[in-house]
N, C-alpha and C. Protein backbone atom coordinates (compact mmCIF):
# COMPACT_ATOMS: atom_id res chain seq x y z
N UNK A 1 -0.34 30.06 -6.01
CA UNK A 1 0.06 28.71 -6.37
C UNK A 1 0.65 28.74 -7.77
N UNK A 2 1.80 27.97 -7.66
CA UNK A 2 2.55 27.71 -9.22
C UNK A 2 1.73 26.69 -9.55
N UNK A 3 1.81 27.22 -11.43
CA UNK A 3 1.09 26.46 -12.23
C UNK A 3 1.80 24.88 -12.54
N UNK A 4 1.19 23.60 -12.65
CA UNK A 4 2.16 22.50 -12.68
C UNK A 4 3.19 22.91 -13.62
N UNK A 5 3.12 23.46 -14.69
CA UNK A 5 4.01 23.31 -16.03
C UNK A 5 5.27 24.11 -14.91
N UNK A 6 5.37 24.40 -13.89
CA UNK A 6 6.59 25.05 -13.57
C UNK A 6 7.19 23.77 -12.43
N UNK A 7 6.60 22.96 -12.19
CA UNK A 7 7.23 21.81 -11.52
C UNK A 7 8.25 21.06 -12.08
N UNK A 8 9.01 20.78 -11.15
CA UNK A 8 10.02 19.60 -11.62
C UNK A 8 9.60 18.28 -12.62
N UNK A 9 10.05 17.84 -13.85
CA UNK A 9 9.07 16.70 -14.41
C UNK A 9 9.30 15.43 -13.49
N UNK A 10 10.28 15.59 -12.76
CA UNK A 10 9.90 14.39 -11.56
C UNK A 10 9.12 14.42 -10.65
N UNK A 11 8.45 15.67 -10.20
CA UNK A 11 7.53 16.14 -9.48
C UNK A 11 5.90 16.03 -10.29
N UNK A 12 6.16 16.38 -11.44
CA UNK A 12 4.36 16.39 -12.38
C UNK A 12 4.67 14.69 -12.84
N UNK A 13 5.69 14.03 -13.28
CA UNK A 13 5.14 12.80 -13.28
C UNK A 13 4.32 11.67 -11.89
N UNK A 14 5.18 12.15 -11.05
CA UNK A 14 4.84 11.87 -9.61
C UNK A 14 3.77 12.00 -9.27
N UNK A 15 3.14 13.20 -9.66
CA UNK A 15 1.77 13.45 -8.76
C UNK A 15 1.01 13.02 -10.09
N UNK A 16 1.19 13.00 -11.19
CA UNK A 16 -0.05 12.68 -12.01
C UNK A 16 -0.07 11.24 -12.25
N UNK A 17 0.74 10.34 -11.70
CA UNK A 17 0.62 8.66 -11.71
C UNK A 17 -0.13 8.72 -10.01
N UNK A 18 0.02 9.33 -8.68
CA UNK A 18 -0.16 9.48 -7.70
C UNK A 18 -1.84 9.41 -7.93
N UNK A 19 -2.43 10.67 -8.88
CA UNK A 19 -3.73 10.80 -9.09
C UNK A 19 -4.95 9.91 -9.81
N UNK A 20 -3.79 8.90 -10.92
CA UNK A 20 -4.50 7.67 -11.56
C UNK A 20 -4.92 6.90 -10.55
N UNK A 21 -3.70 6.77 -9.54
CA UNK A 21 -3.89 5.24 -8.91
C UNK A 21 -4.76 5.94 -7.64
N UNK A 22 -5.07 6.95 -7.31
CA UNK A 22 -6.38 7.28 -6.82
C UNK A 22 -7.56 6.83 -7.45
N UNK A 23 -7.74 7.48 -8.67
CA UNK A 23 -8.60 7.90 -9.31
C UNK A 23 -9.52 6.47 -9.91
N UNK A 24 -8.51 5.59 -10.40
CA UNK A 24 -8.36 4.36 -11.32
C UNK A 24 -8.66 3.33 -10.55
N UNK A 25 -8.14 3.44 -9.19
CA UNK A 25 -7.96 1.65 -8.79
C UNK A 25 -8.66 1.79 -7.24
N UNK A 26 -8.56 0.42 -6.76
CA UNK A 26 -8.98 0.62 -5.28
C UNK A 26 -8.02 0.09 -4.16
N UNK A 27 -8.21 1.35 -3.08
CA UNK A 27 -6.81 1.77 -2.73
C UNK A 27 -7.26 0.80 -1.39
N UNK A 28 -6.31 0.11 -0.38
CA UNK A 28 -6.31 0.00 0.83
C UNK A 28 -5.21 -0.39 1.82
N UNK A 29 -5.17 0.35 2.97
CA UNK A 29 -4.18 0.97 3.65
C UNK A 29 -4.02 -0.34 4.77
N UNK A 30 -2.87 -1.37 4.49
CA UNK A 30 -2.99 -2.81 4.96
C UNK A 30 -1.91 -3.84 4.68
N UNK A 31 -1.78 -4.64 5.07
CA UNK A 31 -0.55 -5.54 4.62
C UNK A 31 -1.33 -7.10 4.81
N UNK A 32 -1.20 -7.96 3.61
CA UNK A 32 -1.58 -8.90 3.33
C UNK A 32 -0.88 -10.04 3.98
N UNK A 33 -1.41 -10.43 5.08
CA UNK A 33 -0.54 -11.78 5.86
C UNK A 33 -0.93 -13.21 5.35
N UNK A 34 -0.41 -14.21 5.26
CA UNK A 34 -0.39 -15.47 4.86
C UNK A 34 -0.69 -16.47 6.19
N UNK A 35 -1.50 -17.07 6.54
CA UNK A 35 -1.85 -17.73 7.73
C UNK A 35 -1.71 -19.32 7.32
N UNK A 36 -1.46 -20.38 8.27
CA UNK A 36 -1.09 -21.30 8.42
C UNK A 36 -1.71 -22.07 9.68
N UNK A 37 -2.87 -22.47 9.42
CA UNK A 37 -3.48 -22.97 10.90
C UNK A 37 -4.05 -24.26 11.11
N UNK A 38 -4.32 -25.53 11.75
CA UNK A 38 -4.84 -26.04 11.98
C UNK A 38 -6.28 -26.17 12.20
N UNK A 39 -6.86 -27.16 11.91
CA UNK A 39 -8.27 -27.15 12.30
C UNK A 39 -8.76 -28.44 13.55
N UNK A 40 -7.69 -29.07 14.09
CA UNK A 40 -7.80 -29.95 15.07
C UNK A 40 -8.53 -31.23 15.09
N UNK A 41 -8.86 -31.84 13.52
CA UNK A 41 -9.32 -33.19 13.45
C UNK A 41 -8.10 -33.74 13.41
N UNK A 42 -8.22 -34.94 14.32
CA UNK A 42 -7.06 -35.96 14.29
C UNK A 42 -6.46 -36.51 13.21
N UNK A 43 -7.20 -37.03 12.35
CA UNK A 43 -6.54 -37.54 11.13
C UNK A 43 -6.89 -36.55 9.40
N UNK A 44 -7.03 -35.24 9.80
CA UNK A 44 -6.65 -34.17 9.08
C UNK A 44 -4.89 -34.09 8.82
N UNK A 45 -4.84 -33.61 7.48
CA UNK A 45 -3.24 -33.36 7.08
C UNK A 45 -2.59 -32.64 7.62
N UNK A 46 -3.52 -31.58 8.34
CA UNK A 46 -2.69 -30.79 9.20
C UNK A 46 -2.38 -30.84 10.83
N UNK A 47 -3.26 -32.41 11.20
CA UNK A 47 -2.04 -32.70 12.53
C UNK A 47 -0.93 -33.55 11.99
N UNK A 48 -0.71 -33.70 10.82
CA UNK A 48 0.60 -34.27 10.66
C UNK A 48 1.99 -33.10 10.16
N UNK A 49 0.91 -31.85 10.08
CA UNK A 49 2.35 -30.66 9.65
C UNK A 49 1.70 -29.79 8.44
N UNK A 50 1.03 -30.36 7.50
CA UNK A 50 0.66 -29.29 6.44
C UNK A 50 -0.30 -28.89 6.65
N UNK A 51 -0.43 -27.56 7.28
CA UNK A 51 -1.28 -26.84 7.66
C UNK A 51 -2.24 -26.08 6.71
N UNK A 52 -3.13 -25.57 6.87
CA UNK A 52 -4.04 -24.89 6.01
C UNK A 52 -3.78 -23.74 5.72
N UNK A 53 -3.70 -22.84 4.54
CA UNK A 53 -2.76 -21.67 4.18
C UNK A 53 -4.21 -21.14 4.33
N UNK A 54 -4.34 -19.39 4.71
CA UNK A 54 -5.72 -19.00 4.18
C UNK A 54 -4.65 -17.70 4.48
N UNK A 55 -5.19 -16.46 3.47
CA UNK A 55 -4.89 -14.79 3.61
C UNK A 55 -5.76 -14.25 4.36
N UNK A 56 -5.19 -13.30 5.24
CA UNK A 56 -5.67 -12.06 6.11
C UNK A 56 -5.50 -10.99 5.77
N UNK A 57 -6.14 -9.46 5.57
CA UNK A 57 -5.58 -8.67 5.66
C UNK A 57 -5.60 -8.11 7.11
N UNK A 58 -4.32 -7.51 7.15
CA UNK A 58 -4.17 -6.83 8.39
C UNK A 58 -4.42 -4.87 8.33
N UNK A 59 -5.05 -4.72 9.19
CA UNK A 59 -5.41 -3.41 9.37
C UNK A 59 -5.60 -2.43 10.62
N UNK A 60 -5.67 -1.28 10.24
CA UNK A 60 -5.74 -0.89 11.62
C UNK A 60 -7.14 -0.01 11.37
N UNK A 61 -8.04 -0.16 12.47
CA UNK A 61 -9.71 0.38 12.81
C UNK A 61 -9.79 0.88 14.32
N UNK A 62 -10.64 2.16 13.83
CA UNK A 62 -10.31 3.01 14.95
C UNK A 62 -9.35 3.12 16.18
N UNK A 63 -8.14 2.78 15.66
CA UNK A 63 -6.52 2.97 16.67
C UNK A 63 -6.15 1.34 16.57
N UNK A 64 -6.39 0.47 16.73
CA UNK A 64 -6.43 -0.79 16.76
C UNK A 64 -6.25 -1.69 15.91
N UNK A 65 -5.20 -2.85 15.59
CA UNK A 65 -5.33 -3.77 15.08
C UNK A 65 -5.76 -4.65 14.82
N UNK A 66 -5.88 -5.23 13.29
CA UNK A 66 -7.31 -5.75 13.20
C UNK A 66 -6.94 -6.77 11.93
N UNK A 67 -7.23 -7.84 12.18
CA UNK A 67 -6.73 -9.23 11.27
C UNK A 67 -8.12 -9.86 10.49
N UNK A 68 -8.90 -9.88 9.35
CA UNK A 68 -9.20 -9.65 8.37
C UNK A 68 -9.28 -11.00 7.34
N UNK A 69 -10.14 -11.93 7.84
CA UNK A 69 -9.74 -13.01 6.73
C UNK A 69 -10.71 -12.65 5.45
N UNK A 70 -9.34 -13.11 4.32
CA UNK A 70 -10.13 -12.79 2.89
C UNK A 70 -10.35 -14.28 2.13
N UNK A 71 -11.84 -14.24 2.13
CA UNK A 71 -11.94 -15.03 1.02
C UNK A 71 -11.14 -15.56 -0.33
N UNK A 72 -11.18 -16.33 -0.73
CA UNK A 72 -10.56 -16.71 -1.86
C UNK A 72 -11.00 -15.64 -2.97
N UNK A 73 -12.69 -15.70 -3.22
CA UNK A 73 -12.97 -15.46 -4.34
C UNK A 73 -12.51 -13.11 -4.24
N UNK A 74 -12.18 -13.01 -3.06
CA UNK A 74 -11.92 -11.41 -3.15
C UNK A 74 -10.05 -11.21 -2.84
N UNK A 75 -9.60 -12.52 -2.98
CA UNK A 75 -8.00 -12.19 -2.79
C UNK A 75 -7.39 -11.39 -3.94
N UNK A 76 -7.61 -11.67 -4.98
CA UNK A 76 -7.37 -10.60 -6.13
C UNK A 76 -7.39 -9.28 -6.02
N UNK A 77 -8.70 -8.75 -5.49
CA UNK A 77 -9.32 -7.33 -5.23
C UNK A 77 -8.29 -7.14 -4.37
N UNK A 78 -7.85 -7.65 -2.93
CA UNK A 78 -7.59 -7.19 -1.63
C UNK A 78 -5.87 -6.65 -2.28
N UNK A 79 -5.32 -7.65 -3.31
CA UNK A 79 -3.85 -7.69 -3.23
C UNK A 79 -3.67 -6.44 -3.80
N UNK A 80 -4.86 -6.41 -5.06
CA UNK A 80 -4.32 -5.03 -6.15
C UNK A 80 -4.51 -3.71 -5.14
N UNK A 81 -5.66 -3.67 -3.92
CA UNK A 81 -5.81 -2.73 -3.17
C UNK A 81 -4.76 -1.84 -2.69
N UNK A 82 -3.96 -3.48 -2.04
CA UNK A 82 -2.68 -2.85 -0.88
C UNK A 82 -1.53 -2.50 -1.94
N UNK A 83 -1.31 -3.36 -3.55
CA UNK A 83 -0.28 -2.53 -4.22
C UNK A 83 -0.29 -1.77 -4.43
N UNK A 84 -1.79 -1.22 -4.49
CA UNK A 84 -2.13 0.01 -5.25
C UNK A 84 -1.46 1.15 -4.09
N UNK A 85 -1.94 1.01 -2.94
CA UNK A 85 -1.54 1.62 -1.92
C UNK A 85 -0.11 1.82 -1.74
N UNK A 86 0.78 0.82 -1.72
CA UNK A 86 2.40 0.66 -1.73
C UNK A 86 2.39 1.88 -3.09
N UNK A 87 2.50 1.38 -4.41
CA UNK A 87 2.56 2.58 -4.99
C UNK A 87 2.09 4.09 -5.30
N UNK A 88 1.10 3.86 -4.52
CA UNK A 88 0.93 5.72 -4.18
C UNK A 88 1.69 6.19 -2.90
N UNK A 89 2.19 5.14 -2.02
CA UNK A 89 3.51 5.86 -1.52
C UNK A 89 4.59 6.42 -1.72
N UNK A 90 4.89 5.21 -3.02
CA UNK A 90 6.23 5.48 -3.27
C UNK A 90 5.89 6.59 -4.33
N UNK A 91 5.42 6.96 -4.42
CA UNK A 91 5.17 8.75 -5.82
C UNK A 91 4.84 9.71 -4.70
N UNK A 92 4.09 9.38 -3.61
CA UNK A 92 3.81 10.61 -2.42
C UNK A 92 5.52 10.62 -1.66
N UNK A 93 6.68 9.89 -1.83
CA UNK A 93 8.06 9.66 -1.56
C UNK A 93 8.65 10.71 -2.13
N UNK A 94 8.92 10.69 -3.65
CA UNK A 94 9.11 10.79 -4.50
C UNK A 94 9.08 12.77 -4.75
N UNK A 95 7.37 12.96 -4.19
CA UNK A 95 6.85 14.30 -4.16
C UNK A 95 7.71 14.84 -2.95
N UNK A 96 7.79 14.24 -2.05
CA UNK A 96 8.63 14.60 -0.72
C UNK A 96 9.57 14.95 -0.90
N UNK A 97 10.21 14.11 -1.38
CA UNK A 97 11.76 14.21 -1.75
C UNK A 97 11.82 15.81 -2.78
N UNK A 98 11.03 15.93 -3.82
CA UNK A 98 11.45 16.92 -4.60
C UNK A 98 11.22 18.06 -3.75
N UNK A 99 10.31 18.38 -2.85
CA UNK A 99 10.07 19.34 -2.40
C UNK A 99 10.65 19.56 -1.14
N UNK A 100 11.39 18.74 -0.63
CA UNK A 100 12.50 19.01 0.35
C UNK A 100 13.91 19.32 -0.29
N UNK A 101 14.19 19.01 -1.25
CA UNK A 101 15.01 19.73 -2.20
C UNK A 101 14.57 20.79 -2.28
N UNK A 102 13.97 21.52 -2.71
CA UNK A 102 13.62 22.81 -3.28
C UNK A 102 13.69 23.61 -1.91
N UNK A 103 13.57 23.17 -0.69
CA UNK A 103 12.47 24.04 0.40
C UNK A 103 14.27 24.36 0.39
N UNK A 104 15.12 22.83 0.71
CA UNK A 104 16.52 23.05 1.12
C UNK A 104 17.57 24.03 0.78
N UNK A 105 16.95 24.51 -0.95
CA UNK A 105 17.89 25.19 -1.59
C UNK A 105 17.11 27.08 -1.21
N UNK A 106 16.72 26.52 -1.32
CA UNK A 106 15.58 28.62 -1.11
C UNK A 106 16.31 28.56 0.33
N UNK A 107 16.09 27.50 1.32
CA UNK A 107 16.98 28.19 2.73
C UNK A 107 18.12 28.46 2.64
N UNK A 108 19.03 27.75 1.74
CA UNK A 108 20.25 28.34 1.75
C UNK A 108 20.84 29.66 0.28
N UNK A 109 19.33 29.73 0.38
CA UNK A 109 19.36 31.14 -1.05
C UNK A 109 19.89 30.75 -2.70
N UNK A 110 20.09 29.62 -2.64
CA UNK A 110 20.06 29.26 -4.54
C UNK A 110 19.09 29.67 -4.81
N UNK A 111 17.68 29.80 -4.70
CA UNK A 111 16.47 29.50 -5.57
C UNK A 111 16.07 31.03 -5.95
């Protein structure tokens, strides 16, 4: 194994922001839906149209989809979760990308 100092610095910045937002935050693998529902009293605001907003997260558990209502007082936690998650993709992208470059150039013998 090469030592990091021989990586691309788009490659060691990549993986060492990749390892904070492991390390640092709390990660979850999900997309935050916005719901809009009724509760079916007649002279509620929402049989006239303004419906009741509440967040879900959406997920998937053991193969299966799976809808997730979040409290108010943990919507904070849930949102920083799934950004956190969006951005350790985009640096695990990022790692991809450099190293499909590299694999690309050694096959065609630059490296």
């Amino acid at each position: 194994m090469k030592p990091r100092s021989s990586l691309p610095q788009k490659e060691r910045s990549a993986r060492s922001k990749a390892a904070q937002l492991i390390h640092d935050k709390p990660l979850i693998l999900g997309t935050v839906v916005e719901m809009a529902n009724t509760c079916g009293k007649p002279n509620c605001k929402c049989a006239k149209g303004e419906k009741h907003k509440s967040w879900c997260l959406a997920i998937r558990h053991k193969g299966k989809r799976k809808m997730m209502h979040i409290p108010r007082e943990h919507k904070d936690a849930v949102f920083e979760g799934v950004r956190t998650y969006q951005e350790l993709w985009k640096q695990m992208e990022i790692i991809s990308e450099v190293n499909v470059e590299r694999i690309t150039l050694a096959i065609k013998g630059k490296v």
